[in-house]
Protein backbone atom coordinates (compact mmCIF):
# COMPACT_ATOMS: atom_id res chain seq x y z
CA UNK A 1 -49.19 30.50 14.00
CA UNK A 2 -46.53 32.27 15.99
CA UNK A 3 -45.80 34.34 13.03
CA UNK A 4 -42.09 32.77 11.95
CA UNK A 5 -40.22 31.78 9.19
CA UNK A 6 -39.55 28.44 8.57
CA UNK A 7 -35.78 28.94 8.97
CA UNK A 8 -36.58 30.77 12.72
CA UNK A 9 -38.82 28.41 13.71
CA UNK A 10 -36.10 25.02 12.57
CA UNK A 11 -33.51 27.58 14.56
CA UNK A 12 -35.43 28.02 17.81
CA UNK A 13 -36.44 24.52 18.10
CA UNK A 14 -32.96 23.39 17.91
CA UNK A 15 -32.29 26.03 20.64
CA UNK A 16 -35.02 24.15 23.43
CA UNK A 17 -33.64 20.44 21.94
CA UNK A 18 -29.89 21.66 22.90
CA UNK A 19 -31.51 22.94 26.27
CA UNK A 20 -33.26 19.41 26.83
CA UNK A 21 -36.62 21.25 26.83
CA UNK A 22 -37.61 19.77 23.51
CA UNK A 23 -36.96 16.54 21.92
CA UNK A 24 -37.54 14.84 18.60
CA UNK A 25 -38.80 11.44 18.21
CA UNK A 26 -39.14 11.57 14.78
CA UNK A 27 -38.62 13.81 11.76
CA UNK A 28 -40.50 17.10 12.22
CA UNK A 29 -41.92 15.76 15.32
CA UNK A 30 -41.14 17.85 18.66
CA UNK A 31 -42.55 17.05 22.18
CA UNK A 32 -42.10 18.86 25.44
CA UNK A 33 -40.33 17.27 27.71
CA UNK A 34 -41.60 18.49 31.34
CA UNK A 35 -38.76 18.68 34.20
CA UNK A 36 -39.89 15.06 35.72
CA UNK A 37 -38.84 13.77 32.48
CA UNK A 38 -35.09 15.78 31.81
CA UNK A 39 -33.50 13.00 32.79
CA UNK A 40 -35.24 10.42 30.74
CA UNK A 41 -34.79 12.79 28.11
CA UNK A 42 -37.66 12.55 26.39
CA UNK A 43 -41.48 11.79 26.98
CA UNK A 44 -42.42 8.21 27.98
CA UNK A 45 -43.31 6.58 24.76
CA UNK A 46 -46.69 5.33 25.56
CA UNK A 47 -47.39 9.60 25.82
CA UNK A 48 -46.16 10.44 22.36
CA UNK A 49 -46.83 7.04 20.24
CA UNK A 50 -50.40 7.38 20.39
CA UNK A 51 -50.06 11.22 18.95
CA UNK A 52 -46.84 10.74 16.03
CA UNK A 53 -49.49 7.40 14.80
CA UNK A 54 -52.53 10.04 15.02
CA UNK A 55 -50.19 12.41 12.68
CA UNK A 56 -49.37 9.52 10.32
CA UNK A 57 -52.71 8.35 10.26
CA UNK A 58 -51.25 4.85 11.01
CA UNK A 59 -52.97 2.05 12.72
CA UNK A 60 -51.11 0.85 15.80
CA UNK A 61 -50.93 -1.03 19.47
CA UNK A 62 -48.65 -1.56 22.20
CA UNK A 63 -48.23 -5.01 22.32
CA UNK A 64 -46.15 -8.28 23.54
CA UNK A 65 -44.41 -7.41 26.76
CA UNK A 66 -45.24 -3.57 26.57
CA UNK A 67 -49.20 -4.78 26.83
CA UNK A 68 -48.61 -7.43 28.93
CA UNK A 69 -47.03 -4.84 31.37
CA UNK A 70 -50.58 -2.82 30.99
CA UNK A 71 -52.35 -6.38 31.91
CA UNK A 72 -50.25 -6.45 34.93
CA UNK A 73 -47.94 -9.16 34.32
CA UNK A 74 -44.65 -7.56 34.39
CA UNK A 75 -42.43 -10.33 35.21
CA UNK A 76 -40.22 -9.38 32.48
CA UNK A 77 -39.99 -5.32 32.55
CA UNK A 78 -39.66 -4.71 28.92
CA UNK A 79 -36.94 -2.64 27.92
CA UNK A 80 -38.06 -1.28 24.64
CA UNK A 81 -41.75 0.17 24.23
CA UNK A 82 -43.16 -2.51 21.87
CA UNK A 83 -45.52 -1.38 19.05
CA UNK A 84 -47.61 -3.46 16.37
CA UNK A 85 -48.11 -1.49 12.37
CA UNK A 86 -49.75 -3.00 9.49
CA UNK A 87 -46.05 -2.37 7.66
CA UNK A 88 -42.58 -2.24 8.96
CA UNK A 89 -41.01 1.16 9.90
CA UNK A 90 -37.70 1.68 11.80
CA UNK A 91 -36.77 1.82 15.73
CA UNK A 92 -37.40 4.92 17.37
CA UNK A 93 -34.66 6.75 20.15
CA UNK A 94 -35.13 9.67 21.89
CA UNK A 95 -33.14 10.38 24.77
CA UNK A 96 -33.30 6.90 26.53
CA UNK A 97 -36.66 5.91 25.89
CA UNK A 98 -36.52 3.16 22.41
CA UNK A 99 -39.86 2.02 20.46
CA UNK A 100 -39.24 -0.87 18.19
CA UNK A 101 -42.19 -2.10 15.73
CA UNK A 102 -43.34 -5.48 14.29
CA UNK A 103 -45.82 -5.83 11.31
CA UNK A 104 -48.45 -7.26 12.77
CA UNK A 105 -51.37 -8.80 9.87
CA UNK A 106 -55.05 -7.97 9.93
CA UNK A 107 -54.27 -5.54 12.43
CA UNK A 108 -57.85 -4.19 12.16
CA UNK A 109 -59.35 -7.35 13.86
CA UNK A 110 -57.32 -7.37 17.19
CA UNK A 111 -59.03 -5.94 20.09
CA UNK A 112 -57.64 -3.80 21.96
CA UNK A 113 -58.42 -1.66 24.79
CA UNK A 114 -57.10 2.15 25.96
CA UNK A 115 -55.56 3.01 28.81
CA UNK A 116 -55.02 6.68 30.49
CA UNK A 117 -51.58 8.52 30.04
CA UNK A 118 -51.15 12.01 31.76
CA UNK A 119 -51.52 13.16 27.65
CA UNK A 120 -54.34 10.77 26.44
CA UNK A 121 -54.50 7.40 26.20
CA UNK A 122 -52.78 4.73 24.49
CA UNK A 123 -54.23 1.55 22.25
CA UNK A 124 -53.17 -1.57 23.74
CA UNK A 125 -53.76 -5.39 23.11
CA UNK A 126 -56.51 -7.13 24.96
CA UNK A 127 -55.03 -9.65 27.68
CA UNK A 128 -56.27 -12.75 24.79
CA UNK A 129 -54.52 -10.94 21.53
CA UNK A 130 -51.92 -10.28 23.78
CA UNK A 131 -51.22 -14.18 24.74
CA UNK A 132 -51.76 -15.21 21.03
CA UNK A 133 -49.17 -12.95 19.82
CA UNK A 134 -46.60 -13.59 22.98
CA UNK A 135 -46.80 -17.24 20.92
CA UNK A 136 -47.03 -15.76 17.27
CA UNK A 137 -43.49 -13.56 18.22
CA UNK A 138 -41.97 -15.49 21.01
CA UNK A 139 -38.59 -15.20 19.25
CA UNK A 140 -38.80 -11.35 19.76
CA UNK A 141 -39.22 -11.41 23.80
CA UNK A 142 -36.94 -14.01 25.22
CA UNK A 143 -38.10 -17.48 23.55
CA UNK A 144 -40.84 -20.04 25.00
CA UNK A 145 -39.73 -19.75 28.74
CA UNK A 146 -40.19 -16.50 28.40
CA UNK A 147 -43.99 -16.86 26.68
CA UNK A 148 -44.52 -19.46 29.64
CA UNK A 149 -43.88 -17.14 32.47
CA UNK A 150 -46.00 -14.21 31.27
CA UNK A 151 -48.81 -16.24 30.72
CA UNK A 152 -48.47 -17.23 34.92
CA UNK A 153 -49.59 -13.54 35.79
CA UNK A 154 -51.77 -12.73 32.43
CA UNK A 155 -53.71 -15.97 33.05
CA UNK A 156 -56.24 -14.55 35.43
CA UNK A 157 -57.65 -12.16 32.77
CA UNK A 158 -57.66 -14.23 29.52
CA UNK A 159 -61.44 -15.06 29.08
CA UNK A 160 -61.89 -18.89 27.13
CA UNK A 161 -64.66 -17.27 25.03
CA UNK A 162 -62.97 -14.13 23.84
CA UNK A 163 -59.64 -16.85 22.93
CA UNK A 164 -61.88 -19.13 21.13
CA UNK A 165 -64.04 -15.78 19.52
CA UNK A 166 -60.05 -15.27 18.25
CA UNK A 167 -59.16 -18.44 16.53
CA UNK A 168 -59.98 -18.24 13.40
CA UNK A 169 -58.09 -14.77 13.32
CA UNK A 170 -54.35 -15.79 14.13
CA UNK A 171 -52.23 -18.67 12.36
CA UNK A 172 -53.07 -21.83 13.80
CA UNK A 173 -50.09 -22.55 15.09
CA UNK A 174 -50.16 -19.88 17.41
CA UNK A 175 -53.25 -21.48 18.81
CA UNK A 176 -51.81 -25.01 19.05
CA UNK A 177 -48.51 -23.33 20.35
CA UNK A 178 -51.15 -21.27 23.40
CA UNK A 179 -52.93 -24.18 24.22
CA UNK A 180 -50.17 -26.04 24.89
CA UNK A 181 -48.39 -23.83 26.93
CA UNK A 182 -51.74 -23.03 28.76
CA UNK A 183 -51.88 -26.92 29.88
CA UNK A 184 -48.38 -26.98 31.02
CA UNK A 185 -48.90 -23.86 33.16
CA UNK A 186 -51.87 -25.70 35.03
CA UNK A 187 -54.84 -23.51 33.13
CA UNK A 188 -56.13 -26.40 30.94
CA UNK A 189 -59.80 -24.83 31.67
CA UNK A 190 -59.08 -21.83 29.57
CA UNK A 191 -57.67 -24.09 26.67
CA UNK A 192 -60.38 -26.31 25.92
CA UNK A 193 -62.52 -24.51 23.54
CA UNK A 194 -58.73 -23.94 21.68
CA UNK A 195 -58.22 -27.43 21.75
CA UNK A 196 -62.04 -28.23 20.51
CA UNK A 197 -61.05 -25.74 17.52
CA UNK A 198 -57.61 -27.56 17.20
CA UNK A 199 -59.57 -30.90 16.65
CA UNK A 200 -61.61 -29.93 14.17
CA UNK A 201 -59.07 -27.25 11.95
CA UNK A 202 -55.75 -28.67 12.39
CA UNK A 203 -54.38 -31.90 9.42
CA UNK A 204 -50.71 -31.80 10.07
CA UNK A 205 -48.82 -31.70 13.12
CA UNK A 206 -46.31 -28.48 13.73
CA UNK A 207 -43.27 -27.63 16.19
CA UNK A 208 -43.74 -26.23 19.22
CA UNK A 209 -40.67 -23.88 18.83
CA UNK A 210 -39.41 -23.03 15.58
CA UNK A 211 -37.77 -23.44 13.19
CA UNK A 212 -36.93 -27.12 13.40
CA UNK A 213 -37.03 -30.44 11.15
CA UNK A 214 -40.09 -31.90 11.30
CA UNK A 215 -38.72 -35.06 10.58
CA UNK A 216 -36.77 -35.44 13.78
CA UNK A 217 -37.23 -37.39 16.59
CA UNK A 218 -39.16 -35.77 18.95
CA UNK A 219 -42.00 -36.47 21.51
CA UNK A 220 -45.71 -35.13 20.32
CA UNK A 221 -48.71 -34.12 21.76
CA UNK A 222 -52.00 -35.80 19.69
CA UNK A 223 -53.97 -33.46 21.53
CA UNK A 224 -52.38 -30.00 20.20
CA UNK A 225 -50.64 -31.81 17.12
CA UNK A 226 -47.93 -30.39 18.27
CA UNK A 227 -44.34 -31.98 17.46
CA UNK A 228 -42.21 -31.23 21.68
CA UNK A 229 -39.26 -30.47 20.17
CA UNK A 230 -38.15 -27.92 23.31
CA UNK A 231 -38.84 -28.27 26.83
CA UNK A 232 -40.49 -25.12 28.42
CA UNK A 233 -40.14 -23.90 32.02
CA UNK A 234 -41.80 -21.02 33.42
CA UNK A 235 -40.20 -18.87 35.92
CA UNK A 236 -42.28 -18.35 39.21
């Protein structure tokens, strides 16, 4: 388009990326960074993520504490941009702003909902995929405490229809794991059509947090079949 070889064009994009008017998130990927950004060195990620998965033709959300940020609990600012792929694929840096990915399965039936960037807008977990995979990844954000305290601010918006429409869709455990942590946070309402599906699906008991012997002594809940093998407290 403007004309170049493929040598000027490699040569003049270094020049604007040594300037800090340019940066790279990924191979062959530019983006301009505008002056309100110089500093950060790079766009915001939820402005160029939506775009370099467009180019790769790869399905994707911001999820775990990046979406739970979107759904307004932000008790824990996140300090990576947190993105869900059908396969794994390295961390991203450019300038300060890091993306990290986790393979997340049957990525085609979570529902997810877009919100505006100044460039677009971005794909991000609804506020009940969002709590089931908080659960389903709890090692990656901080642990069960962590989990807890989210679900305190993302509690208002989780509908019990749309979690119970999502059962049969994530592990099990992740549900018994939710519904728990749902009753010990004072929502029980929203957990009883989990616990209704937990009746009737779930033969063997599991741990709350894993990975731990089954075997050992620890307190259980009948209701979740859950073995309490860690004791969980929210920050509020």
């Amino acid at each position: 388009m403007l004309g170049l070889s493929r040598t000027a064009v490699k040569q003049a994009l270094n020049r604007l990326r040594h300037k800090g008017e340019i940066a790279s998130p990924a191979r062959g990927v530019y983006v301009i960074v505008p002056p309100e950004y110089r500093a950060l060195g790079c766009l915001p990620a939820d402005q160029f993520i939506p775009a370099l998965m467009a180019h790769s033709e790869t399905p994707y959300y911001a999820g775990l504490l990046s979406a739970a940020q979107y759904h307004g609990a932000a008790h824990h600012r996140p300090q990576e941009f947190q993105v869900m792929l059908s396969k794994p694929r390295r961390p991203i840096s450019c300038g300060k702003v890091r993306v990290v990915f986790h393979v997340r399965k049957h990525i085609a039936a979570v529902p997810v909902q877009h919100f505006n960037t100044l460039r677009g807008t971005v794909a991000v977990s609804s506020p009940e995929a969002t709590a089931f995979d908080l659960v389903g990844y709890e090692a990656k954000i901080g642990g069960l405490d962590a989990v807890a305290t989210i679900l305190l601010d993302l509690a208002d918006q989780l509908d019990p229809a749309k979690l119970a429409a999502l059962a049969p869709t994530v592990p099990l455990p992740w549900l018994q794991r939710l519904g728990y942590l749902l009753e010990h946070i004072d929502e029980a309402p929203r957990a009883k059509a989990l616990k209704e599906y937990v009746r009737a699906h779930a033969r063997d008991a599991t741990v709350l947090q894993p990975p731990v012997h089954k075997e050992n002594p620890y307190p259980r809940s009948q209701d979740w079949k859950l073995i309490l093998n860690a004791n969980v407290e929210a920050e509020t």
